[in-house]
PDB file of N, CA and C in Angstrom:
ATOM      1  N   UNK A   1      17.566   2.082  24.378  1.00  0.00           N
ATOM      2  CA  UNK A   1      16.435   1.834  23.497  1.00  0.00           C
ATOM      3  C   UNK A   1      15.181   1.693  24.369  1.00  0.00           C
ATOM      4  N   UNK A   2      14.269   2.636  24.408  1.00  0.00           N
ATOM      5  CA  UNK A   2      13.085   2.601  24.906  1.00  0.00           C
ATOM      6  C   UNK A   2      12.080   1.833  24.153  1.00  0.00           C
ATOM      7  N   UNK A   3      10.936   1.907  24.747  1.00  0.00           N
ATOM      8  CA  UNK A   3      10.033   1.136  24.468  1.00  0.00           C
ATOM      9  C   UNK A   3       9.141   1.492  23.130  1.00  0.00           C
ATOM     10  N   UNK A   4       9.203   3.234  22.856  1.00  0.00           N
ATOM     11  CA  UNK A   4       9.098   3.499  21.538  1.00  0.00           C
ATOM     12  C   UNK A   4       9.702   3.087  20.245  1.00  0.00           C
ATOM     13  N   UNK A   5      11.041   2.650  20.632  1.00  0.00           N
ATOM     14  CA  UNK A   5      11.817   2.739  19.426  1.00  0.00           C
ATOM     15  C   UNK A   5      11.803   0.776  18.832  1.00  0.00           C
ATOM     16  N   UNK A   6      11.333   0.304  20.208  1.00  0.00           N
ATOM     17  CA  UNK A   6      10.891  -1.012  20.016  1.00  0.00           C
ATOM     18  C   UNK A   6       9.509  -1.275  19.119  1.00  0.00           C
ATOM     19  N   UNK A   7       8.543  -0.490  19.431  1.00  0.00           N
ATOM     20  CA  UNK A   7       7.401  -0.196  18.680  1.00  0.00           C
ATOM     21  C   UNK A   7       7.294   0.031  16.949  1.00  0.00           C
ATOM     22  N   UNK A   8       8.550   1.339  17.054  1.00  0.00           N
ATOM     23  CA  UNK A   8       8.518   1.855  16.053  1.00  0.00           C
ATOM     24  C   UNK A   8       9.573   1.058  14.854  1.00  0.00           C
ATOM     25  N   UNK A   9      10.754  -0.148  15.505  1.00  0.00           N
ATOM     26  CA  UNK A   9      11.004  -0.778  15.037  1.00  0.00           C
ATOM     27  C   UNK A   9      10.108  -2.027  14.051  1.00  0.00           C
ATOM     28  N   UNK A  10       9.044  -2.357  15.117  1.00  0.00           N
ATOM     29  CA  UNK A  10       8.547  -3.456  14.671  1.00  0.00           C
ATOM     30  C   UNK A  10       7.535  -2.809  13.549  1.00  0.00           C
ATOM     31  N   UNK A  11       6.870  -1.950  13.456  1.00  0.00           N
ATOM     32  CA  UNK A  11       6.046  -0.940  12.501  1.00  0.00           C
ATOM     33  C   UNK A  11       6.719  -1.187  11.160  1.00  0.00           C
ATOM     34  N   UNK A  12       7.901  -0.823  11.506  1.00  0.00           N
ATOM     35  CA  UNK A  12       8.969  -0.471  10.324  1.00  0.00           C
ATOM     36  C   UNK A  12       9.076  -1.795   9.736  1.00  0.00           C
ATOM     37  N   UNK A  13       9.407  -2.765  10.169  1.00  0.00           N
ATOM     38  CA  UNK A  13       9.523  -4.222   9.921  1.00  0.00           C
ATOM     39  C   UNK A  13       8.321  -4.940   9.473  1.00  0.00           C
ATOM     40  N   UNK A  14       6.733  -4.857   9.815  1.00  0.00           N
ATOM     41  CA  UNK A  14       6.256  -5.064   9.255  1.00  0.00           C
ATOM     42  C   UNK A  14       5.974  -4.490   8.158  1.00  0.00           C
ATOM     43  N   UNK A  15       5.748  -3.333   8.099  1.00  0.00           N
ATOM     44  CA  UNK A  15       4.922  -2.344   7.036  1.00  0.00           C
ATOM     45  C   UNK A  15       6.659  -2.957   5.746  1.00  0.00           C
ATOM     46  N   UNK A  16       7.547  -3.002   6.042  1.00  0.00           N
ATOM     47  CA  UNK A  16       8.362  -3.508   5.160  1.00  0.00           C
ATOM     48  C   UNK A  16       7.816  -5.101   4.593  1.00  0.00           C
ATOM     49  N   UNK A  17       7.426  -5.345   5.179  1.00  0.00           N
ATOM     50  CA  UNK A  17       6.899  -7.078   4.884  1.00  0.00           C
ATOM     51  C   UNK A  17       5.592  -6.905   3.937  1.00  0.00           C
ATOM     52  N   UNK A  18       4.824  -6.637   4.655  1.00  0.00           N
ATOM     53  CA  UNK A  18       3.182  -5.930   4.199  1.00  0.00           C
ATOM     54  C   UNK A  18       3.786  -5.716   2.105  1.00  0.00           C
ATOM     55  N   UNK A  19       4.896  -4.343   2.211  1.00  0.00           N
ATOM     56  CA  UNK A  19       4.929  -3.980   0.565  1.00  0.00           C
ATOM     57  C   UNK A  19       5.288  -4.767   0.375  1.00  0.00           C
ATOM     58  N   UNK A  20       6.200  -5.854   0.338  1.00  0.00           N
ATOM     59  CA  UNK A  20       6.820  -6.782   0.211  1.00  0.00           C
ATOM     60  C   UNK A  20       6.359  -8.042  -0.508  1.00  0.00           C
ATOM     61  N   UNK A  21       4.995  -8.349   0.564  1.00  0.00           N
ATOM     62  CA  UNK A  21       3.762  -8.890  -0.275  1.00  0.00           C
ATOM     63  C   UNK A  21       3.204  -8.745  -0.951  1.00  0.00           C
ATOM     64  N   UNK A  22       2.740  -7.016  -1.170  1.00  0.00           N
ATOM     65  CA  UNK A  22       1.525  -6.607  -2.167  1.00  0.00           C
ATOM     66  C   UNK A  22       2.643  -6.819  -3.680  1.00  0.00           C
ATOM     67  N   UNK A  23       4.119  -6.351  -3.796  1.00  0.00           N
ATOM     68  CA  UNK A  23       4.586  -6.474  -4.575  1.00  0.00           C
ATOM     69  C   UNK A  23       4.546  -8.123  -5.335  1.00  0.00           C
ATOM     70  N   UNK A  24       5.259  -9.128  -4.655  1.00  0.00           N
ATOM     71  CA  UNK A  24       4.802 -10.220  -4.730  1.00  0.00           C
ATOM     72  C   UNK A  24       3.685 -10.720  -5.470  1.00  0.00           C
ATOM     73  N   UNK A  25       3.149 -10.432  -4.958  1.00  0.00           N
ATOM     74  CA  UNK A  25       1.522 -10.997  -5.288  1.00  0.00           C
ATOM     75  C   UNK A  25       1.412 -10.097  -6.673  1.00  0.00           C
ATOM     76  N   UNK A  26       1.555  -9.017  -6.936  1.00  0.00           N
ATOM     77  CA  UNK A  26       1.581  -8.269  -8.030  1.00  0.00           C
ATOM     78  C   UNK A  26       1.998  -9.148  -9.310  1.00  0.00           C
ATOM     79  N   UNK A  27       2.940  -9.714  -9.183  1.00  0.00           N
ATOM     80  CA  UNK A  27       3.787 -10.232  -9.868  1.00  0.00           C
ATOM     81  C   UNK A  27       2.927 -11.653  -9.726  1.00  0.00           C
ATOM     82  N   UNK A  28       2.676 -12.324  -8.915  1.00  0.00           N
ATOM     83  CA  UNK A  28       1.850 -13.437  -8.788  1.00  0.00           C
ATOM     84  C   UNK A  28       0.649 -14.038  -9.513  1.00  0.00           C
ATOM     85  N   UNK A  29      -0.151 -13.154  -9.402  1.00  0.00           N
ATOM     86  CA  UNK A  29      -1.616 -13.488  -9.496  1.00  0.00           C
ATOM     87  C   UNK A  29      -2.057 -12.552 -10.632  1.00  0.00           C
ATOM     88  N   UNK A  30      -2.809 -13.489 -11.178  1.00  0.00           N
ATOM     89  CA  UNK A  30      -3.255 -13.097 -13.219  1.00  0.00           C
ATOM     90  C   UNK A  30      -4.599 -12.512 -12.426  1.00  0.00           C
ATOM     91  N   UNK A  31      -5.475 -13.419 -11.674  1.00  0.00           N
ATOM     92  CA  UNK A  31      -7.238 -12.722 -11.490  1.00  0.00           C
ATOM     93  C   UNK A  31      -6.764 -11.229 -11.508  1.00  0.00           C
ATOM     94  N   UNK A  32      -7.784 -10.572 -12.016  1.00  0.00           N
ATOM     95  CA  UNK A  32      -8.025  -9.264 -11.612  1.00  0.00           C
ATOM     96  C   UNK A  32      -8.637  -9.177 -10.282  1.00  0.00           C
ATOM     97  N   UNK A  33      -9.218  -9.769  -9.654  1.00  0.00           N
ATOM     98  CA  UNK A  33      -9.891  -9.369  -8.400  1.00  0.00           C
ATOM     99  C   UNK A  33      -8.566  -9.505  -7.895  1.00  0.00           C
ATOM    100  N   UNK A  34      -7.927 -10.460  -7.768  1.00  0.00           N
ATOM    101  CA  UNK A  34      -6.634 -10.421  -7.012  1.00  0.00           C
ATOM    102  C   UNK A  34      -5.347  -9.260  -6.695  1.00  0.00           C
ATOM    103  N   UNK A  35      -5.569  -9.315  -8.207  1.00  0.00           N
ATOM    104  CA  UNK A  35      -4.785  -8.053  -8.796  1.00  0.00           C
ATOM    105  C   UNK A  35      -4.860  -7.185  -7.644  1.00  0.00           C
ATOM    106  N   UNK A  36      -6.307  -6.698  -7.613  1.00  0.00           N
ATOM    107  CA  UNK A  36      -7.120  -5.026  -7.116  1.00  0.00           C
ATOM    108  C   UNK A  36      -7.038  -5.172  -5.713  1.00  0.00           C
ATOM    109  N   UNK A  37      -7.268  -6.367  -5.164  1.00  0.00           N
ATOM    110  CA  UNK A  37      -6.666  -6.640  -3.664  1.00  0.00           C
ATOM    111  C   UNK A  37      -5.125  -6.438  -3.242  1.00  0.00           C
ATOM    112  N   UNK A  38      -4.616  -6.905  -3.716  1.00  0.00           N
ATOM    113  CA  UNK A  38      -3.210  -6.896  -3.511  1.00  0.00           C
ATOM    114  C   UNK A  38      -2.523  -5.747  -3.875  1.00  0.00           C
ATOM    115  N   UNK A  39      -2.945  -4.793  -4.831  1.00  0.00           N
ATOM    116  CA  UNK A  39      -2.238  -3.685  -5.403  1.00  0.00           C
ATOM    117  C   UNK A  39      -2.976  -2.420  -4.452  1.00  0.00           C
ATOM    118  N   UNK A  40      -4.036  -2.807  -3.173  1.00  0.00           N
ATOM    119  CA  UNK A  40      -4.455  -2.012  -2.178  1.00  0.00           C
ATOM    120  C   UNK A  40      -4.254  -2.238  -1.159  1.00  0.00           C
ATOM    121  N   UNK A  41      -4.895  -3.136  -0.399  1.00  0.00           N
ATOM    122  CA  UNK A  41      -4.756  -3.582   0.794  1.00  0.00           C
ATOM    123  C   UNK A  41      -3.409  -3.506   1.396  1.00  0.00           C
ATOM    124  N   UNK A  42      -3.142  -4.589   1.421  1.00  0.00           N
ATOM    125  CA  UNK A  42      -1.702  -5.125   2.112  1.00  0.00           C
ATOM    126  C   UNK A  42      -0.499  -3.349   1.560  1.00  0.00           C
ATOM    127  N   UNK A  43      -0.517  -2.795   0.703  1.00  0.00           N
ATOM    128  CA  UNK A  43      -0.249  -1.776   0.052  1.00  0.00           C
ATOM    129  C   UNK A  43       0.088  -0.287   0.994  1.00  0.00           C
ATOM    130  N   UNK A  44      -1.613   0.165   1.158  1.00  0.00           N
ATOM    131  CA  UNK A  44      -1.813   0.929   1.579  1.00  0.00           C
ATOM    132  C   UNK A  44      -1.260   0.622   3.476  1.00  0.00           C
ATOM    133  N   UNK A  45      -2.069  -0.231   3.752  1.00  0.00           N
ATOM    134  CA  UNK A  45      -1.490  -1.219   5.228  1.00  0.00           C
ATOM    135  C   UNK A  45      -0.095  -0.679   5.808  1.00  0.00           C
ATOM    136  N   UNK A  46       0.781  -0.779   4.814  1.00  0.00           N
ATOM    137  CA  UNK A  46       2.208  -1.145   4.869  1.00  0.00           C
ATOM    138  C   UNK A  46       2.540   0.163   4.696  1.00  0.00           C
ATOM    139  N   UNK A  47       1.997   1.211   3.883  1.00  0.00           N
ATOM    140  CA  UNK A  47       2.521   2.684   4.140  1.00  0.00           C
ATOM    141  C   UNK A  47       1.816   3.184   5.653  1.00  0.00           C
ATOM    142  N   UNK A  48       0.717   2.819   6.129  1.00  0.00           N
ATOM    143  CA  UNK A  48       0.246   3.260   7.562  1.00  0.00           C
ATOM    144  C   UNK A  48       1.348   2.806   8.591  1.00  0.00           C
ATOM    145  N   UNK A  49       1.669   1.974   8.335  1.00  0.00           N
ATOM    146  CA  UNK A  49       2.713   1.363   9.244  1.00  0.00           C
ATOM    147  C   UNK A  49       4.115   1.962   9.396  1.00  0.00           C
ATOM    148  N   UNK A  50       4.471   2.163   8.581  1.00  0.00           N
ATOM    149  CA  UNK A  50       6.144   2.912   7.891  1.00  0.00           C
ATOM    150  C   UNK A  50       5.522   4.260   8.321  1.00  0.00           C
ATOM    151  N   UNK A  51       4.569   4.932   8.338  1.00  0.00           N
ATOM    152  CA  UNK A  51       4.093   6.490   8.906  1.00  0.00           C
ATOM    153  C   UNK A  51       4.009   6.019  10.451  1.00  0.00           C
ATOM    154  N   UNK A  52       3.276   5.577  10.331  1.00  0.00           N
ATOM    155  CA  UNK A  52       3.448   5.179  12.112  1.00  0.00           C
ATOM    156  C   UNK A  52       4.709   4.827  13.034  1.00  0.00           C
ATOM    157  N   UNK A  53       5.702   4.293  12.207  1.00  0.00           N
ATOM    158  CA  UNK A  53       6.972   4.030  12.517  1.00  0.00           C
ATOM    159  C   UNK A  53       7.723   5.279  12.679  1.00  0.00           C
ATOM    160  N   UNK A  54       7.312   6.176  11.678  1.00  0.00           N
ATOM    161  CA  UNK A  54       8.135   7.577  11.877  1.00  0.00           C
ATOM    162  C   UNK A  54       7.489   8.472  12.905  1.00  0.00           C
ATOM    163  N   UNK A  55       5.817   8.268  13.333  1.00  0.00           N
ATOM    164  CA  UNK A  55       5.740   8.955  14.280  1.00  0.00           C
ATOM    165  C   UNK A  55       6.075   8.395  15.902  1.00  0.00           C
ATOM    166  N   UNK A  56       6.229   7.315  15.838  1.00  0.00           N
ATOM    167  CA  UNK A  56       6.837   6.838  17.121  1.00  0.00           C
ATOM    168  C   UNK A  56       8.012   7.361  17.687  1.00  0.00           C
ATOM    169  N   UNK A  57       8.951   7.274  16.047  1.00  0.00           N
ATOM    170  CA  UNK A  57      10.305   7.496  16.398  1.00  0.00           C
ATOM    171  C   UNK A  57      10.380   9.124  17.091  1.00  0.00           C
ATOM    172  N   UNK A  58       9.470  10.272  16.159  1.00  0.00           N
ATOM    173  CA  UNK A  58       9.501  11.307  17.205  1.00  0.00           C
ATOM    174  C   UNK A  58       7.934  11.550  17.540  1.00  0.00           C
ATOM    175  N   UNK A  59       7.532  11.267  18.376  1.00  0.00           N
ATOM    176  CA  UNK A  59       5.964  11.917  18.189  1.00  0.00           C
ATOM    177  C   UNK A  59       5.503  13.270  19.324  1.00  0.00           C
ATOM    178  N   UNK A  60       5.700  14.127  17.963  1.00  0.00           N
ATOM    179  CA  UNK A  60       5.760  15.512  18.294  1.00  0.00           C
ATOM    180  C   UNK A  60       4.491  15.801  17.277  1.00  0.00           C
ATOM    181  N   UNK A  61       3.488  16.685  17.400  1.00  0.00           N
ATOM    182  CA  UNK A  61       2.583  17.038  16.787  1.00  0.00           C
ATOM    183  C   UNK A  61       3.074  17.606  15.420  1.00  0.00           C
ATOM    184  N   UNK A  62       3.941  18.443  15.228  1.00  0.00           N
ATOM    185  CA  UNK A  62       4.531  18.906  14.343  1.00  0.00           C
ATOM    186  C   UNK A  62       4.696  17.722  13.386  1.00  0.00           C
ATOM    187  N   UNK A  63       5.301  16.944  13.746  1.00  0.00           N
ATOM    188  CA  UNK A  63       5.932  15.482  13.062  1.00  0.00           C
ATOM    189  C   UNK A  63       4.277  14.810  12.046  1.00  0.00           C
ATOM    190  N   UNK A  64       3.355  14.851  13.647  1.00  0.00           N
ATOM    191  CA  UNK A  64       1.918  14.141  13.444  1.00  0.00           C
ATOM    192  C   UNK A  64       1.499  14.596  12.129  1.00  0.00           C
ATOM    193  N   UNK A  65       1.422  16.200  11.873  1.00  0.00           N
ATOM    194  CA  UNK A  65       0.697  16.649  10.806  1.00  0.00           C
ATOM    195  C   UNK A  65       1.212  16.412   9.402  1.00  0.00           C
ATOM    196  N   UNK A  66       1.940  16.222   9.190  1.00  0.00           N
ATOM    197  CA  UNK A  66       2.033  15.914   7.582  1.00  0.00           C
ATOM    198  C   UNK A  66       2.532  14.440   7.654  1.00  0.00           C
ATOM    199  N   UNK A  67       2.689  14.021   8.730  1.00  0.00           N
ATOM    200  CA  UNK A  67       1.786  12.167   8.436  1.00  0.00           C
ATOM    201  C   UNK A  67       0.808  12.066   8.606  1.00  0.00           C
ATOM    202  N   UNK A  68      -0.302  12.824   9.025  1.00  0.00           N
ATOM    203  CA  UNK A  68      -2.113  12.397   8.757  1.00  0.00           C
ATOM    204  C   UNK A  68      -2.127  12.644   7.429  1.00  0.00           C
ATOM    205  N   UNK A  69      -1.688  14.110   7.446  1.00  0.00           N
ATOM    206  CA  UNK A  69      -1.783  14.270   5.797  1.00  0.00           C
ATOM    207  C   UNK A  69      -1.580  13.343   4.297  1.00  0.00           C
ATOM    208  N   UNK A  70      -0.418  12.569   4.141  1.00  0.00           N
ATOM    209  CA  UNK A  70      -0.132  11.763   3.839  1.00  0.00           C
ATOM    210  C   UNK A  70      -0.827  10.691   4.183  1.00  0.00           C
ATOM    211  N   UNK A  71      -1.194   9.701   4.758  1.00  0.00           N
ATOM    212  CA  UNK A  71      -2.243   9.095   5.170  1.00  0.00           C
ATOM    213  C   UNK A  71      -3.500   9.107   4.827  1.00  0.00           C
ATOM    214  N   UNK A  72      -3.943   9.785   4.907  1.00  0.00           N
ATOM    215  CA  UNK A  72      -5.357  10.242   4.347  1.00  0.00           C
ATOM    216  C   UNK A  72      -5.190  10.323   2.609  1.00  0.00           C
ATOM    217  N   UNK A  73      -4.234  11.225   2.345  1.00  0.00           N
ATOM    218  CA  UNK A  73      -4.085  11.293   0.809  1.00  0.00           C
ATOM    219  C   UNK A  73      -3.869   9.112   0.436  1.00  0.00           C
ATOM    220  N   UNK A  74      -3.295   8.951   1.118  1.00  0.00           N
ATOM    221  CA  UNK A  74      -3.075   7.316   0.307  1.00  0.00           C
ATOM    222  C   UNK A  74      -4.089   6.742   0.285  1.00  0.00           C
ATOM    223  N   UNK A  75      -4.921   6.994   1.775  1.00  0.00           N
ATOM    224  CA  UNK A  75      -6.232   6.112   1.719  1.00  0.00           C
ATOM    225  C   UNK A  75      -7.298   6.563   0.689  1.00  0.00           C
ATOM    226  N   UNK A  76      -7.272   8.059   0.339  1.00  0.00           N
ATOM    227  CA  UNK A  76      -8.497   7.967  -0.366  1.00  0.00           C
ATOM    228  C   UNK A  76      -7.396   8.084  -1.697  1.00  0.00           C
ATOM    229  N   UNK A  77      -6.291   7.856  -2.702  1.00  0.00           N
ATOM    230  CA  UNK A  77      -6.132   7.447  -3.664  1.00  0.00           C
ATOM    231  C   UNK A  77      -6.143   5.783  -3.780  1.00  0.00           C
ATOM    232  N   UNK A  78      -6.177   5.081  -3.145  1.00  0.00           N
ATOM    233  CA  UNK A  78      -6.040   3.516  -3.011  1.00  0.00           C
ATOM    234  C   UNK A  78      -7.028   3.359  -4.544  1.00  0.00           C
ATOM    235  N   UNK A  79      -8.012   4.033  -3.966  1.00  0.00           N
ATOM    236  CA  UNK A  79      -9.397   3.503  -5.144  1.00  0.00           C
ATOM    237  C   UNK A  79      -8.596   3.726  -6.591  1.00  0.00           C
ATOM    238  N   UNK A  80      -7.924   4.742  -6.754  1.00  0.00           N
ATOM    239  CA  UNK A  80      -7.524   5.443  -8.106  1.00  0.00           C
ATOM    240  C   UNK A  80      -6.763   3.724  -8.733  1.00  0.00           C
ATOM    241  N   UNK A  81      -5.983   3.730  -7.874  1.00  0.00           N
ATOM    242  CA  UNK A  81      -5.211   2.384  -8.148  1.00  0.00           C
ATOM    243  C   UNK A  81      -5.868   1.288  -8.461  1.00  0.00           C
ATOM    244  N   UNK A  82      -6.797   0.563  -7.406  1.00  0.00           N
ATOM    245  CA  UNK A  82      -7.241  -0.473  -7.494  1.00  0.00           C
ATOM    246  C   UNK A  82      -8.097  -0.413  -8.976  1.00  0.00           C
ATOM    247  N   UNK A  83      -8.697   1.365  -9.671  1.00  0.00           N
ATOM    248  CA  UNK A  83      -9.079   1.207 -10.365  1.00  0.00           C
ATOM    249  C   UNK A  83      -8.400   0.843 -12.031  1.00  0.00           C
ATOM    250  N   UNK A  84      -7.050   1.501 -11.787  1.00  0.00           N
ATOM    251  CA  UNK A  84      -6.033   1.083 -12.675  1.00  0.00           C
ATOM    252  C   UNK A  84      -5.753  -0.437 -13.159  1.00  0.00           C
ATOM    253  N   UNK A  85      -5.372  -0.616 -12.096  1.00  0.00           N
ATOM    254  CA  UNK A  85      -4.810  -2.505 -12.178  1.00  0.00           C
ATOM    255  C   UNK A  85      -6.708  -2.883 -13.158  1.00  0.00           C
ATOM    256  N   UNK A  86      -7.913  -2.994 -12.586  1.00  0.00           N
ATOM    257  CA  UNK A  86      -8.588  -3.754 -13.128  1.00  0.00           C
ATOM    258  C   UNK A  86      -8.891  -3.149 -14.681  1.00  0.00           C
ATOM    259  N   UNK A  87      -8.449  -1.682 -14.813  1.00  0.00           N
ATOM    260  CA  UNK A  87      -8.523  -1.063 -16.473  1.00  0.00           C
ATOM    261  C   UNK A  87      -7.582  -1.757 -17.396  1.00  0.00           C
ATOM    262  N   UNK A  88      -6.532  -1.889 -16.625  1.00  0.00           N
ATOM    263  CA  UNK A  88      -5.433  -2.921 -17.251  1.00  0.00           C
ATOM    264  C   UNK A  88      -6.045  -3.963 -17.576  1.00  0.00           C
ATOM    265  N   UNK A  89      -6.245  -4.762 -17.127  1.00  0.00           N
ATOM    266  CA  UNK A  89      -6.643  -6.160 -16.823  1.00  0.00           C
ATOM    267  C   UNK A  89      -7.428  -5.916 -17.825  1.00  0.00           C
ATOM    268  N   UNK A  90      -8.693  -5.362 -17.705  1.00  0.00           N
ATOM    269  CA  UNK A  90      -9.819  -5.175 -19.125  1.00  0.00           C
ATOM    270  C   UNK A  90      -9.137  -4.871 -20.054  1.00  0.00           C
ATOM    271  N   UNK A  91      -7.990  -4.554 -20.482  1.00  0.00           N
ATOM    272  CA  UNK A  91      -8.082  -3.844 -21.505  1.00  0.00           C
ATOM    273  C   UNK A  91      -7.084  -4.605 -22.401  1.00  0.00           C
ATOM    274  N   UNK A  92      -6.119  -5.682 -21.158  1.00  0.00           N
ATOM    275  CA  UNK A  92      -5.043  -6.720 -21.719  1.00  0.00           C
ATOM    276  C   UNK A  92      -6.124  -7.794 -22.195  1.00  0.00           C
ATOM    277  N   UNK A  93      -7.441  -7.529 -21.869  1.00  0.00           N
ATOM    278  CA  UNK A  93      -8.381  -9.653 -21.789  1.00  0.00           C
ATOM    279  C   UNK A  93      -8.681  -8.878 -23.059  1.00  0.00           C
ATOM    280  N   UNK A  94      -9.022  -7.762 -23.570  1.00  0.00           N
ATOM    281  CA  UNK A  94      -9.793  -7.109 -24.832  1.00  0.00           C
ATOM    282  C   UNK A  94      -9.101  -7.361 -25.908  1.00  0.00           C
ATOM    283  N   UNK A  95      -7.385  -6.899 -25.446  1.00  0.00           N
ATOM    284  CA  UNK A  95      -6.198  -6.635 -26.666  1.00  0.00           C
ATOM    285  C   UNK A  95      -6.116  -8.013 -27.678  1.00  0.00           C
ATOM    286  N   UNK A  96      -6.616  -9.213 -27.405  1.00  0.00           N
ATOM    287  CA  UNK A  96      -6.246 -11.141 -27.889  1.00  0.00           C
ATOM    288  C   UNK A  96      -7.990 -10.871 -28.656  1.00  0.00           C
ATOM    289  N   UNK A  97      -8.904 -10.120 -28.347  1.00  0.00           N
ATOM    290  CA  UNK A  97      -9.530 -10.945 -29.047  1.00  0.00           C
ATOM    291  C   UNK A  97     -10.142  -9.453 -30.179  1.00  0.00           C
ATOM    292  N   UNK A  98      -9.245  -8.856 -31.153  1.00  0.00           N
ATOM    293  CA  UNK A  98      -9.704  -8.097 -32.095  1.00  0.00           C
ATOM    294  C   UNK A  98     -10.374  -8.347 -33.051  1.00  0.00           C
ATOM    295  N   UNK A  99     -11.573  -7.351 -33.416  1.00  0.00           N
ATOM    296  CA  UNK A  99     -12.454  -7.845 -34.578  1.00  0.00           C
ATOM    297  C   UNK A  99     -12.088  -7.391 -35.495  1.00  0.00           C
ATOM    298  N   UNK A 100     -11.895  -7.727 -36.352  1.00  0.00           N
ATOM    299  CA  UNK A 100     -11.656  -7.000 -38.237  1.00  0.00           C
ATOM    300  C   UNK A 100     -12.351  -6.739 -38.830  1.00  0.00           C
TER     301      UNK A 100
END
């Protein structure tokens, strides 16, 4: 076991922790700001990490390119999400108070 696979272990182990949390907290926390934090951050974090873990394990350029790819696609959908969770949220605080 080289010093990569030590690396790429611990990647793997966090970025497992990281979803671990955002899930958590999902389930946790009513705020919507919270919500939109947690259903990104720690989220997105934790898939960079688990990609990074796989390029350690081989890092061959070949390997590199369709993990930037991926990467990039998560970072710029994050927003799509974070915008979801708070449409929810508006739209569950709306559903209690109907006018007739």
């Amino acid at each position: 076991m080289n010093a990569l696979d030590v690396a790429a272990a611990v990647c793997l182990l966090m970025g497992a922790l990281l979803a671990l949390s955002a899930g958590l907290g999902m389930v946790r926390f009513r705020a919507t700001l919270n919500l939109m934090h947690v259903a990104t951050k720690p989220q997105v974090l934790s898939v960079l990490l688990v990609l990074l873990a796989m390029w350690l394990r081989e890092p061959t350029w070949a390997m590199a390119g369709p993990l930037i790819i991926v990467a990039v696609a998560q970072i710029i959908t994050v927003s799509v999400a974070a915008y979801v969770v708070a449409r929810a949220a508006h739209r569950r605080s709306d559903s209690g108070s109907g006018s007739s």
